[in-house]
C-alpha atoms as a PDB file:
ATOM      1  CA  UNK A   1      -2.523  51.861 -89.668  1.00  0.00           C
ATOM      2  CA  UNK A   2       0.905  51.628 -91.338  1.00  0.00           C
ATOM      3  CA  UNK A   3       2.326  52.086 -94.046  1.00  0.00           C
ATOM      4  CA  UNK A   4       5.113  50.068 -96.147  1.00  0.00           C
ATOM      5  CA  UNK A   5       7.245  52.503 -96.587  1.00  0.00           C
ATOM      6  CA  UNK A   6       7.355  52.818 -92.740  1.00  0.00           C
ATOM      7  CA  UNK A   7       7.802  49.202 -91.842  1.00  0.00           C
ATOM      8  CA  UNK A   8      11.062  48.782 -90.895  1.00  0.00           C
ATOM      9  CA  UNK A   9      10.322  44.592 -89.771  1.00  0.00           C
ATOM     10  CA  UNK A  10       7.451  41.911 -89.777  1.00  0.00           C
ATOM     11  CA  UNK A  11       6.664  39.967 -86.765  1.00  0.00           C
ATOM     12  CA  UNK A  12       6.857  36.289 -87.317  1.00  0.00           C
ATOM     13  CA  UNK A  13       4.009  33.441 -85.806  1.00  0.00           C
ATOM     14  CA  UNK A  14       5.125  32.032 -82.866  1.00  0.00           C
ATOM     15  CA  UNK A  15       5.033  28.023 -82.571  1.00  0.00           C
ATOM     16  CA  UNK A  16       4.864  28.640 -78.755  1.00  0.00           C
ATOM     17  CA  UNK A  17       4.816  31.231 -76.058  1.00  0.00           C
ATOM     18  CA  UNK A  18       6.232  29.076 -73.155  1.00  0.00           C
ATOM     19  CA  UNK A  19       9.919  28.950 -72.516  1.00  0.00           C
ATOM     20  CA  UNK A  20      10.018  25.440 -72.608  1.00  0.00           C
ATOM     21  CA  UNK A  21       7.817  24.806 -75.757  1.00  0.00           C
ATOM     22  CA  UNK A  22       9.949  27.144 -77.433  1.00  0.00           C
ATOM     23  CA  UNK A  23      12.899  25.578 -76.749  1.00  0.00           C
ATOM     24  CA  UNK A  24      11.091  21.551 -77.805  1.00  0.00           C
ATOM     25  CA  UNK A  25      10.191  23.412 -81.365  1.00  0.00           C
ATOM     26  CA  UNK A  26      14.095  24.370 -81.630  1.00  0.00           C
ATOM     27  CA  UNK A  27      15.342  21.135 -80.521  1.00  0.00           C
ATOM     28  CA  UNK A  28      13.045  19.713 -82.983  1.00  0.00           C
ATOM     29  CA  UNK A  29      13.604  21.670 -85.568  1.00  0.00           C
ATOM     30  CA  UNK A  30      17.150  21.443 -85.296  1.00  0.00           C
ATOM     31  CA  UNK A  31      16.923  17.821 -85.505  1.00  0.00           C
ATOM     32  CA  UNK A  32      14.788  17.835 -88.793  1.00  0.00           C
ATOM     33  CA  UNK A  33      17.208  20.474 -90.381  1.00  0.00           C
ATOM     34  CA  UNK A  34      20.387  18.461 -89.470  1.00  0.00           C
ATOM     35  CA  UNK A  35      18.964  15.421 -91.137  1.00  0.00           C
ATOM     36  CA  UNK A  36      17.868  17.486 -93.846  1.00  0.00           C
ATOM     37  CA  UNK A  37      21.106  18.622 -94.422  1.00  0.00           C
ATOM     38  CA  UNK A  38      22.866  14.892 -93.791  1.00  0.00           C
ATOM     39  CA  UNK A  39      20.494  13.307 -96.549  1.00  0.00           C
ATOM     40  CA  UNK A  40      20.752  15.472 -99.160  1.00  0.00           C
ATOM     41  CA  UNK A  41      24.551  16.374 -98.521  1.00  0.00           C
ATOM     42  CA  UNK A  42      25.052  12.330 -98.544  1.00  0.00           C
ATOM     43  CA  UNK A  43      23.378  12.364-101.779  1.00  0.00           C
ATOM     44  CA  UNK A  44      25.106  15.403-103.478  1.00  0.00           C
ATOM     45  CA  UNK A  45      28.425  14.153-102.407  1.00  0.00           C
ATOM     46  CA  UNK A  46      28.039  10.501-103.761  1.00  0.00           C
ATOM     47  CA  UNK A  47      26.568  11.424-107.151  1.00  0.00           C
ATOM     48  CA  UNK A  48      29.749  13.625-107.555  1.00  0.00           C
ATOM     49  CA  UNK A  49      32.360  11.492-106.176  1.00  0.00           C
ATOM     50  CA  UNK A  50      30.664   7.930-107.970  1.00  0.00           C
ATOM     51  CA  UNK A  51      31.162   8.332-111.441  1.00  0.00           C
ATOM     52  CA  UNK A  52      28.666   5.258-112.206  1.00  0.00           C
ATOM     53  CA  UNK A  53      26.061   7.978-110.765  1.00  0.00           C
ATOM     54  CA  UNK A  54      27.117  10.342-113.730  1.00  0.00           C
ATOM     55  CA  UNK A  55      23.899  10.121-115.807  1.00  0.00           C
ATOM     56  CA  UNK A  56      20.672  12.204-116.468  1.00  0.00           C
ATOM     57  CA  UNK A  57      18.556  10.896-113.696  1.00  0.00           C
ATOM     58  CA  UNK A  58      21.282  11.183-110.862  1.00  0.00           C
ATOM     59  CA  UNK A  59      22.527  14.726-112.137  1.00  0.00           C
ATOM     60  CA  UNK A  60      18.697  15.458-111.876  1.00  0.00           C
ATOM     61  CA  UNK A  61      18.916  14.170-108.673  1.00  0.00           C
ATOM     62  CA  UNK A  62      21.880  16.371-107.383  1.00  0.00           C
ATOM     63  CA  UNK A  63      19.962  19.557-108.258  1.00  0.00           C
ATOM     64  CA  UNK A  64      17.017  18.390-106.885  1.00  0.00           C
ATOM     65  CA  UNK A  65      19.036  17.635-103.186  1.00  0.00           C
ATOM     66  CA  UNK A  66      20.398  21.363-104.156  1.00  0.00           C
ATOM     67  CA  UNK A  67      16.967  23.326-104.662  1.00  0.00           C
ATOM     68  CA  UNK A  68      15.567  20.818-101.289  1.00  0.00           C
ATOM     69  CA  UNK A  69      18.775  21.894 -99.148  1.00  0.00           C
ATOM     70  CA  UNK A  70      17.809  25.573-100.151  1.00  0.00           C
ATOM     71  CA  UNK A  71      14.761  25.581 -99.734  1.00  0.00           C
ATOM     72  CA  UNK A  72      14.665  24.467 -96.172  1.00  0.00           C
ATOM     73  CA  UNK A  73      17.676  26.253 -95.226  1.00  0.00           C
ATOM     74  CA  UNK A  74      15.269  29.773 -96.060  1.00  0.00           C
ATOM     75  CA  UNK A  75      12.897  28.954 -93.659  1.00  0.00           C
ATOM     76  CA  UNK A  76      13.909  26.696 -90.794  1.00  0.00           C
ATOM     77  CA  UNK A  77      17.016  28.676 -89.142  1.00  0.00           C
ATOM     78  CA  UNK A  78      15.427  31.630 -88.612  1.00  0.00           C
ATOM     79  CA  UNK A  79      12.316  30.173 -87.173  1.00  0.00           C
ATOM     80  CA  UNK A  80      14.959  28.105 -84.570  1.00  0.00           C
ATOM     81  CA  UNK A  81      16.922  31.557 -84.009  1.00  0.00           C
ATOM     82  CA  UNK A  82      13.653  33.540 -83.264  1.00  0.00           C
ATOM     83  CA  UNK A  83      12.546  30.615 -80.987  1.00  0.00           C
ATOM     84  CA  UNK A  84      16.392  30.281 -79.226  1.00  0.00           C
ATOM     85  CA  UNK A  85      15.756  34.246 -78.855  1.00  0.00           C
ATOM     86  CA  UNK A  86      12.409  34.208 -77.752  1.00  0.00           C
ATOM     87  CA  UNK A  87      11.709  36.869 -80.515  1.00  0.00           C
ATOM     88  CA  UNK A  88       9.223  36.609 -83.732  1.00  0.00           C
ATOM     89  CA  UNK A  89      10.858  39.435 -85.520  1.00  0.00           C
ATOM     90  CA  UNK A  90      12.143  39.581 -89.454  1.00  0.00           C
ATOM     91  CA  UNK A  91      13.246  42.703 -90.905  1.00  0.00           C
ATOM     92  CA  UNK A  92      11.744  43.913 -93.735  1.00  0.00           C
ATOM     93  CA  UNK A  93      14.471  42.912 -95.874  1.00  0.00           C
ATOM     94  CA  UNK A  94      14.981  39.902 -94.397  1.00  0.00           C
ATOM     95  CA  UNK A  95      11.429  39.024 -95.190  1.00  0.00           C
ATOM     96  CA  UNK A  96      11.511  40.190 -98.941  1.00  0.00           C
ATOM     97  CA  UNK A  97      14.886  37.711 -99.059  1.00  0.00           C
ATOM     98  CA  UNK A  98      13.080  34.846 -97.419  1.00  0.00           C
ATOM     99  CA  UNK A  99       9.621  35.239-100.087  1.00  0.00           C
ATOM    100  CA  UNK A 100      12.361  35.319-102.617  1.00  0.00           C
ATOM    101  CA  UNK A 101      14.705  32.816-102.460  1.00  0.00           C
ATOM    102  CA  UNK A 102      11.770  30.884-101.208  1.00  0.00           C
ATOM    103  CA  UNK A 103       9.593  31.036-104.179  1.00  0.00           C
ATOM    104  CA  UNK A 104      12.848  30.759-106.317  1.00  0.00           C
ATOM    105  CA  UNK A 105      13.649  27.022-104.717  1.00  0.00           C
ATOM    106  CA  UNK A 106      11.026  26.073-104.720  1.00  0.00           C
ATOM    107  CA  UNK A 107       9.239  27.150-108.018  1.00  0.00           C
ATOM    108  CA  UNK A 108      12.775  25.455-109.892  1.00  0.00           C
ATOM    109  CA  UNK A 109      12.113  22.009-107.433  1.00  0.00           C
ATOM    110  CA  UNK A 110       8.733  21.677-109.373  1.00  0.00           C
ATOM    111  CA  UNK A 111      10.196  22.917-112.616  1.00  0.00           C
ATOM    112  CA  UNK A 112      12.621  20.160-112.443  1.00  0.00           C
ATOM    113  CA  UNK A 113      10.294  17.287-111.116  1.00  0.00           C
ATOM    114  CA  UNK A 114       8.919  18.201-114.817  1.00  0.00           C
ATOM    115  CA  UNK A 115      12.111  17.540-116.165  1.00  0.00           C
ATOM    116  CA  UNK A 116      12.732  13.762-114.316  1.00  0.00           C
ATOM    117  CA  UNK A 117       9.497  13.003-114.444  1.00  0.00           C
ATOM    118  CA  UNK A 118      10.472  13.395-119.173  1.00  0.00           C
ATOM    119  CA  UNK A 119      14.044  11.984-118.481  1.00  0.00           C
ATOM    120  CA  UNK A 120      11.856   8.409-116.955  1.00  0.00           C
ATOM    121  CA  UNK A 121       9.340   8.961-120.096  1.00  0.00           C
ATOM    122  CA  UNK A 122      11.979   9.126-122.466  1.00  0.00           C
ATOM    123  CA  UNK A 123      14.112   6.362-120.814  1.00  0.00           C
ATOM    124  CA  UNK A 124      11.357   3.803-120.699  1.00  0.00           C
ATOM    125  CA  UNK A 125       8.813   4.777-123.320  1.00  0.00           C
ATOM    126  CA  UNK A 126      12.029   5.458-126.436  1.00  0.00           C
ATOM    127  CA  UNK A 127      14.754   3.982-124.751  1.00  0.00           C
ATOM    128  CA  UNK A 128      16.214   4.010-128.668  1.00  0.00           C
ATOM    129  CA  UNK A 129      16.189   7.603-128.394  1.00  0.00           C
ATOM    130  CA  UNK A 130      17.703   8.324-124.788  1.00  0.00           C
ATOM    131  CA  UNK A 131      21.246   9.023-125.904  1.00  0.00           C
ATOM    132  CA  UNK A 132      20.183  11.545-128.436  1.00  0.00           C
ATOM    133  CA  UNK A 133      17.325  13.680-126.186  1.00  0.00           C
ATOM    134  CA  UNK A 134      19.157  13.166-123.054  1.00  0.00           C
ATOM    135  CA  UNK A 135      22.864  13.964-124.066  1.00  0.00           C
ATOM    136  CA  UNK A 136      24.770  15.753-120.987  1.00  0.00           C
ATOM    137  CA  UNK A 137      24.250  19.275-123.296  1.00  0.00           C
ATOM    138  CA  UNK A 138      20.698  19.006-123.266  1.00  0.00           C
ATOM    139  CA  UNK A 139      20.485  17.933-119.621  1.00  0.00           C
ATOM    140  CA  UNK A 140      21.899  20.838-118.171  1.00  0.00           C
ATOM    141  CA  UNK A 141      20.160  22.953-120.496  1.00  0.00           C
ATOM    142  CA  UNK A 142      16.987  21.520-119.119  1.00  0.00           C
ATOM    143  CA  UNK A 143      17.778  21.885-115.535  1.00  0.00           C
ATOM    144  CA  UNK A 144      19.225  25.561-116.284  1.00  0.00           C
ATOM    145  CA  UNK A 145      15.857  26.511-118.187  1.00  0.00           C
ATOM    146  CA  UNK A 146      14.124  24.990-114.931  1.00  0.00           C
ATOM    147  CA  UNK A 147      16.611  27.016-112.403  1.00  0.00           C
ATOM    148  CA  UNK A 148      15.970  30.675-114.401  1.00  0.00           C
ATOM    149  CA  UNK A 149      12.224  29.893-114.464  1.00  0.00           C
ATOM    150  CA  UNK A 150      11.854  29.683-110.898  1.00  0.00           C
ATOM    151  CA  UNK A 151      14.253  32.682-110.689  1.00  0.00           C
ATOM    152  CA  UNK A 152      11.811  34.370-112.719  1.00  0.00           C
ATOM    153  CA  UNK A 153       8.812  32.965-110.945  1.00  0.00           C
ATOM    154  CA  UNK A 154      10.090  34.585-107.659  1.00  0.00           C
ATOM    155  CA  UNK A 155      11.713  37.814-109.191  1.00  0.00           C
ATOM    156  CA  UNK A 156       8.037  38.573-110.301  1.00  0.00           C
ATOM    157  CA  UNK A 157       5.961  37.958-107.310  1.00  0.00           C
ATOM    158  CA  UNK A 158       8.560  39.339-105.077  1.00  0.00           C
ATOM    159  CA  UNK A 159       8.649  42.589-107.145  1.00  0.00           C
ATOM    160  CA  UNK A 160       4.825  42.735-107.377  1.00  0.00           C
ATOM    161  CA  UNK A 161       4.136  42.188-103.685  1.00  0.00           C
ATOM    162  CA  UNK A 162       6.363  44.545-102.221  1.00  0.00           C
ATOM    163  CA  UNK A 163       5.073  46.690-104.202  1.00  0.00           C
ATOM    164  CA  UNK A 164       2.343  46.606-102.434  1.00  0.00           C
ATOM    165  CA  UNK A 165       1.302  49.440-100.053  1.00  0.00           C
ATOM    166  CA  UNK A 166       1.276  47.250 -96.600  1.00  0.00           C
ATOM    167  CA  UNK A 167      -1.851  49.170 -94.086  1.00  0.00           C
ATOM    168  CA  UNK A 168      -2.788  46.166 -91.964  1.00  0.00           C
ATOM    169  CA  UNK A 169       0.072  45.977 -89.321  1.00  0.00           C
ATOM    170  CA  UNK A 170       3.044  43.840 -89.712  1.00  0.00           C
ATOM    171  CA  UNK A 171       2.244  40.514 -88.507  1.00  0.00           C
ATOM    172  CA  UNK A 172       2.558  37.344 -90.578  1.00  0.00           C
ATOM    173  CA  UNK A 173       0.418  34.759 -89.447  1.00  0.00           C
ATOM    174  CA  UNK A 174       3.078  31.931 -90.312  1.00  0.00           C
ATOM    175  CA  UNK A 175       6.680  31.124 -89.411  1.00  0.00           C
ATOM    176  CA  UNK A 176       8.084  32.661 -92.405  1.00  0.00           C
ATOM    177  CA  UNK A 177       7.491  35.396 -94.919  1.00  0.00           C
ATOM    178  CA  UNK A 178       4.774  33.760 -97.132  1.00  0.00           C
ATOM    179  CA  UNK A 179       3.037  35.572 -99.985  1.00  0.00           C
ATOM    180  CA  UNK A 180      -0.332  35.101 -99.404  1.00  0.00           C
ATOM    181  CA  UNK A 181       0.192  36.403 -95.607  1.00  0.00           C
ATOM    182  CA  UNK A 182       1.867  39.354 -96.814  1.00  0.00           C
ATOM    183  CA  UNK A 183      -1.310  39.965 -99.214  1.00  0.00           C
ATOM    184  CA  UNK A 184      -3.588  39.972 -96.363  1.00  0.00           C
ATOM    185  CA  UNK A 185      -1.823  43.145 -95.026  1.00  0.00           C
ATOM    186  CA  UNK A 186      -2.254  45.129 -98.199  1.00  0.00           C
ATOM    187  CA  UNK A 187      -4.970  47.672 -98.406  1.00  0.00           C
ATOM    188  CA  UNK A 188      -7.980  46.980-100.155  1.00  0.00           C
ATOM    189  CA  UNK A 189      -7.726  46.246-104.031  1.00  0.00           C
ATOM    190  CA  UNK A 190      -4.409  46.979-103.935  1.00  0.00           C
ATOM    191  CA  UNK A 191      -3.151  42.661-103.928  1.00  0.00           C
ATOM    192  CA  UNK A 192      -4.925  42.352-107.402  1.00  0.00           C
ATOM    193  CA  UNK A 193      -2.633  42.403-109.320  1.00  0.00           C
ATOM    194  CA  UNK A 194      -0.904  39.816-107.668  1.00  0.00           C
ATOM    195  CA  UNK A 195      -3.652  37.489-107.422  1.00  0.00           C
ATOM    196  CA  UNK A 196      -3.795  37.756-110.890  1.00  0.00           C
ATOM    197  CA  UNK A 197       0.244  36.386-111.155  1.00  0.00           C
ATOM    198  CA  UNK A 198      -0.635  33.816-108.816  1.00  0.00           C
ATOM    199  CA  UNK A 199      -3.712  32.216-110.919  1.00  0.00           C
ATOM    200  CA  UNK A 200      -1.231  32.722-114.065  1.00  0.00           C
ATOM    201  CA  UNK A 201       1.546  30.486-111.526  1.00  0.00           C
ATOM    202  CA  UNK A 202      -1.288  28.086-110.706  1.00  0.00           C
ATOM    203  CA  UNK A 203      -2.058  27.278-114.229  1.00  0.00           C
ATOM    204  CA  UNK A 204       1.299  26.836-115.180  1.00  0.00           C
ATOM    205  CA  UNK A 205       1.796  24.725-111.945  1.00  0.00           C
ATOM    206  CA  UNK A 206      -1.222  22.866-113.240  1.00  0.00           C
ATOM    207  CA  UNK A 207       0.598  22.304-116.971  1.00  0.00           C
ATOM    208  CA  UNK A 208       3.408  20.931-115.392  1.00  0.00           C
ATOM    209  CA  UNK A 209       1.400  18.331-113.183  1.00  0.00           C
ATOM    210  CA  UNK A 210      -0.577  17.247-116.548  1.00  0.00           C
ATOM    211  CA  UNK A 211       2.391  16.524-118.355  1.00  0.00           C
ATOM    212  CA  UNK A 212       3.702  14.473-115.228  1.00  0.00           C
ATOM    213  CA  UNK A 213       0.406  12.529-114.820  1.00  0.00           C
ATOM    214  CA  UNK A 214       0.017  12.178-118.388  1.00  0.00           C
ATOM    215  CA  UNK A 215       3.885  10.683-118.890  1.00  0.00           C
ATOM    216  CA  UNK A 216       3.462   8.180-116.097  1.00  0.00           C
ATOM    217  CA  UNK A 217       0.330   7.207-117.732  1.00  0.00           C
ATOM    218  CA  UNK A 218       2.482   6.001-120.594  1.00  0.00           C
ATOM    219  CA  UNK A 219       5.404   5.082-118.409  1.00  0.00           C
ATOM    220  CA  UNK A 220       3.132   2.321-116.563  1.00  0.00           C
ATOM    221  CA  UNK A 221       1.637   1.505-119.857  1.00  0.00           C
ATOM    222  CA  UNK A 222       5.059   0.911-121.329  1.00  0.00           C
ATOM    223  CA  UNK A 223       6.014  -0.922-118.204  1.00  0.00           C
ATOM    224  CA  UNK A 224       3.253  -3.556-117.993  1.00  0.00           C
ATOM    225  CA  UNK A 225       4.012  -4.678-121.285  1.00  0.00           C
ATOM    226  CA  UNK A 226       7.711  -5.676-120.151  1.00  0.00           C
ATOM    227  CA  UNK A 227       7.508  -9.490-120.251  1.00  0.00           C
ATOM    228  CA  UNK A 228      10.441 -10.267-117.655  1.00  0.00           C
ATOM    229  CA  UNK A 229       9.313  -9.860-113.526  1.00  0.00           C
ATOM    230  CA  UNK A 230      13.104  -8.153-113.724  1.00  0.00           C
ATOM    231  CA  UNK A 231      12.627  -5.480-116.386  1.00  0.00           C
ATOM    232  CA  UNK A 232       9.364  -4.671-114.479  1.00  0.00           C
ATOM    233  CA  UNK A 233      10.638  -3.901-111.244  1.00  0.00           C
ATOM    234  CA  UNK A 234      14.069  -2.577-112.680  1.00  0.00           C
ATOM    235  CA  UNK A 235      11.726  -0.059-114.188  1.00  0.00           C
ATOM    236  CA  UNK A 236       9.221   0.890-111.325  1.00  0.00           C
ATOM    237  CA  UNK A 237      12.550   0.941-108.900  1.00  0.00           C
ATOM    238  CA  UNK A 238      13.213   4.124-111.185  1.00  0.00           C
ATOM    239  CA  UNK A 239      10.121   5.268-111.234  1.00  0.00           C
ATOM    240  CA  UNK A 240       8.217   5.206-107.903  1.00  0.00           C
ATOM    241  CA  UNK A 241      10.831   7.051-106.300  1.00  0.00           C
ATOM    242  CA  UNK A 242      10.265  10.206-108.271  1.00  0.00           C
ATOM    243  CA  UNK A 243       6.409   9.779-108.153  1.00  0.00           C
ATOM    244  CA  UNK A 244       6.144   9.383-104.679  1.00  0.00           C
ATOM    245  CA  UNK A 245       8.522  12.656-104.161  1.00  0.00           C
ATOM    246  CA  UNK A 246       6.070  14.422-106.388  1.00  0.00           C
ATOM    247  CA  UNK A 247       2.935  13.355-104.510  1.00  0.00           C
ATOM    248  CA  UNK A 248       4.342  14.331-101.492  1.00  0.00           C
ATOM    249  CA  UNK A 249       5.541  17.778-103.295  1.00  0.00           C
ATOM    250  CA  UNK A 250       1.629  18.514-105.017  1.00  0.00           C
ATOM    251  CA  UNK A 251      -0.558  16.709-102.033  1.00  0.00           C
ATOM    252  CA  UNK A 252       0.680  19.271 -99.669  1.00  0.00           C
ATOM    253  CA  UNK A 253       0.686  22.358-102.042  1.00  0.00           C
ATOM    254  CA  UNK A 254      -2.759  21.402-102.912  1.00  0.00           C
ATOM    255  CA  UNK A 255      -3.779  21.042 -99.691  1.00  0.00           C
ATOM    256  CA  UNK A 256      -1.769  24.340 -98.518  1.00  0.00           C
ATOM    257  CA  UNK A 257      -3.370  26.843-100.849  1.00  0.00           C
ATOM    258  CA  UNK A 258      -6.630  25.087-101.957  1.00  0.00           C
ATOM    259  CA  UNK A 259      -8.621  23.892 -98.552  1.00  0.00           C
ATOM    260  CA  UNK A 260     -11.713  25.318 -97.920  1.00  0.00           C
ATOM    261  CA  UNK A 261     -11.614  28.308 -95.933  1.00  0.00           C
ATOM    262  CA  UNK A 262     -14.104  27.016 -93.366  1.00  0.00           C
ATOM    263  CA  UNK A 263     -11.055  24.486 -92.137  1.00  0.00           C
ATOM    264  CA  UNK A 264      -8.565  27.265 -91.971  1.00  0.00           C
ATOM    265  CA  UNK A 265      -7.156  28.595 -88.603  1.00  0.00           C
ATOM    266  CA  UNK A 266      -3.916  29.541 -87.415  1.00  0.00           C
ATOM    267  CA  UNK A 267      -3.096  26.034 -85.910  1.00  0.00           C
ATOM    268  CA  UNK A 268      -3.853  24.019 -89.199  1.00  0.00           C
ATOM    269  CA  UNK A 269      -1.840  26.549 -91.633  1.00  0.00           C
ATOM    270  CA  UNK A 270       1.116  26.391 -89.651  1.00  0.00           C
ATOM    271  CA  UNK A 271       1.005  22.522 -89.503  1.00  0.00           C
ATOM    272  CA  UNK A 272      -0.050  22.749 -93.346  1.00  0.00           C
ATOM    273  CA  UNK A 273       3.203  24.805 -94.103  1.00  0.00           C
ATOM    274  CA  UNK A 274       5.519  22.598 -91.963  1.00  0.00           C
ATOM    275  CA  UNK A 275       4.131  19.375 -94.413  1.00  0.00           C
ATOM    276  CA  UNK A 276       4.677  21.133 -97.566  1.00  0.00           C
ATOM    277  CA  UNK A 277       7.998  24.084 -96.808  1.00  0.00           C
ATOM    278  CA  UNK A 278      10.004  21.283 -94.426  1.00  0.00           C
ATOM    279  CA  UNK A 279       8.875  17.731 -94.625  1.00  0.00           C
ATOM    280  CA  UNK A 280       9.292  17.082 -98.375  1.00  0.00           C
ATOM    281  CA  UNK A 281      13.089  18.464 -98.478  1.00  0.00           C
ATOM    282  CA  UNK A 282      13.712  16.313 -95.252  1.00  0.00           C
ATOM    283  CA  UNK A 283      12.148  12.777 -96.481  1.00  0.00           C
ATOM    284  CA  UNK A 284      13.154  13.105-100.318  1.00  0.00           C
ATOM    285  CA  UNK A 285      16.610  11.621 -99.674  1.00  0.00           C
ATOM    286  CA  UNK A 286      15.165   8.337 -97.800  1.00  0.00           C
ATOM    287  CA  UNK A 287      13.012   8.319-100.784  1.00  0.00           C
ATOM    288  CA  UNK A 288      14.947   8.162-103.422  1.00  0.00           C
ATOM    289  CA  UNK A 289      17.820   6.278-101.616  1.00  0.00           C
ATOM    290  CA  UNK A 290      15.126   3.157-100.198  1.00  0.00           C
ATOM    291  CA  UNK A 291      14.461   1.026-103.493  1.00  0.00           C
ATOM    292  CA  UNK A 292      17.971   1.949-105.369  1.00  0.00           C
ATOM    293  CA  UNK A 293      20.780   0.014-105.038  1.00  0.00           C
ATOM    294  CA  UNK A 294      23.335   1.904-106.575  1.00  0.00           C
ATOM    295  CA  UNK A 295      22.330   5.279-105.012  1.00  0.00           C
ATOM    296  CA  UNK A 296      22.863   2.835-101.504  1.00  0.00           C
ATOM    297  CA  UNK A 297      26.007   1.490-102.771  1.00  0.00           C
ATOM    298  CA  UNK A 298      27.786   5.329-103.371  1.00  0.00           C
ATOM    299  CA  UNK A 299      25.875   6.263-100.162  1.00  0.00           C
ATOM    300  CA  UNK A 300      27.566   3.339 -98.581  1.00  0.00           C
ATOM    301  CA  UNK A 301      30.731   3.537-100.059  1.00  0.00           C
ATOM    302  CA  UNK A 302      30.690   7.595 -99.198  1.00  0.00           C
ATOM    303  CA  UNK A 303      30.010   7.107 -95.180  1.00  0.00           C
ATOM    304  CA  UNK A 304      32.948   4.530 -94.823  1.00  0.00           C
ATOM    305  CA  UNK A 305      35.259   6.776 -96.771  1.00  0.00           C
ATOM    306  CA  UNK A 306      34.335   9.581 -94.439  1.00  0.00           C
ATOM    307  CA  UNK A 307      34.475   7.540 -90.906  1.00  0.00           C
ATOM    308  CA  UNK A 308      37.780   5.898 -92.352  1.00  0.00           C
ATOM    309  CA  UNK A 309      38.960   9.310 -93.050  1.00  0.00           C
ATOM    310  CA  UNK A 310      38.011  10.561 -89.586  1.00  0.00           C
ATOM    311  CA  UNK A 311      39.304   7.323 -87.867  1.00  0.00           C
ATOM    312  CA  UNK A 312      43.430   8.054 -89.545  1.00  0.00           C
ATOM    313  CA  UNK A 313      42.798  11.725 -88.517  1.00  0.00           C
ATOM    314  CA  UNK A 314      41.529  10.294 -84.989  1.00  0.00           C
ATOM    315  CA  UNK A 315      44.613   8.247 -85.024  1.00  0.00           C
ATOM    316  CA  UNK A 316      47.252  10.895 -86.453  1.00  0.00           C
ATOM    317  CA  UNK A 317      46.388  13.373 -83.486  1.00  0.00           C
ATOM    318  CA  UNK A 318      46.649  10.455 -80.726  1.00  0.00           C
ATOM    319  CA  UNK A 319      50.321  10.157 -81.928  1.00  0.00           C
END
């Protein structure tokens, strides 16, 4: 028995114990995180550079490749390091920074699906009105509030469950510092309290995705009555992107955290938390970027200025 103030590190689930296995779940993971990071750095740097991408739903967009590039920076290097190293350790720190910044990421990345999913109401449903509710004032105040309230979403549950007195060993049974893993090693009665934050985050969570299902109710409405085949599927171009990304986003969070307990085992939650921690900020960019053309003309338009750029440095050195 142990106690937290004693634990100086938490020991990590291991995707494999062979030498060889470990080094497939690097190579693989390196592979996901580098097109991770290609995708949504492709995306941040045309929406800045293409100033026919300066609008509400593309400076949505850049935060979103933001919070996604966060989020799965958190959690995938160190898994790759402790599998390079053949160790599963975290320090105790270490952990408390990963459940943080974590749960800050990705508490704002639902936060702000919220947001896009009113910017498409609002741009569909009362186009009359876009200019006035969507000014660039009240845009970033809306992604802002939707950045602080997933810093406060994580400054609270980190607080609370660290708080904690920790008596059931140190091992996490996932490959990172997850919340409800960490409760598990608290002594008994003591994770109450934050259960009790977590059904408060769940019904919020749950307020958000009524007000998304609810606004694409009366997006599609709206966008059936359009009388042009054009003006149809101008509108569902803008729209399926973003409701895909969120179905992705909820399916697997639902699935996570609300499967029946007779499913659970080791093997399923660490698949479960690879669909819902590393394959959403991975895919979102070939999302968005599939049925848009002017997202693929600035993508376009960004990879040629970078390989011409490369090419005269190529060709500057040869000289």
């Amino acid at each position: 028995m142990s106690n937290s103030s004693s634990l100086t590190e938490f020991l990590l689930l291991a995707f494999a114990d062979t030498r060889e296995l470990q080094l497939l779940h690097f190579s693989l993971f390196l592979g996901i995180y580098l097109a991770a990071l290609l995708g949504n750095g492709l995306i941040i740097t045309a929406v800045a550079c293409d100033h026919h991408l300066h609008t509400p739903m593309y400076f949505f967009l850049l935060n979103l490749s933001l919070l996604d590039l966060g989020s799965i920076s958190v959690t995938v290097p160190k898994s790759m390091a402790n599998s390079l190293w053949d160790t599963r350790a975290i320090s105790y720190s270490g952990c408390a920074a990963q459940v943080f910044f974590f749960l800050f990421l990705f508490a704002a990345e639902f936060y702000l699906l919220t947001v896009m999913a009113f910017d498409r109401f609002v741009a569909i449903c009362r186009p009359l009105h876009y200019g006035t509710l969507m000014g660039s004032r009240a845009c970033v105040k809306m992604a802002a509030a939707a950045w602080a309230s997933g810093f406060l979403h994580a400054l609270l549950h980190t607080a609370d469950t660290f708080s904690m007195p920790l008596c059931q060993g140190n091992t996490v049974d996932q490959f990172f510092c997850e919340v409800p893993q960490i409760i598990k090693l608290s002594c008994s009665d003591s994770y109450l309290r934050e259960v009790g934050l977590i059904v408060v985050s769940l019904c919020l969570v749950f307020g958000c995705f009524v007000f998304i299902v609810l606004s694409y109710v009366q997006i599609f409405t709206a966008v059936l009555r359009i009388p042009s085949d054009q003006g149809r599927h101008k509108a569902f171009s803008m729209c399926l992107p973003h409701l895909a990304v969120v179905s992705l986003f909820v399916s697997t969070i639902i699935f996570a955290y609300l499967k029946p307990p007779s499913i659970s085992s080791p093997a399923l939650d660490l698949v479960v938390a690879v669909l819902y921690s590393v394959v959403p900020p991975t895919v979102n960019p070939l999302i968005y970027s599939m049925r848009n053309k002017e997202l693929k003309d600035a993508l376009r338009k960004v990879i040629s200025w970078t390989f011409f750029s490369t090419g005269n440095i190529a060709i500057v050195l040869h000289k």
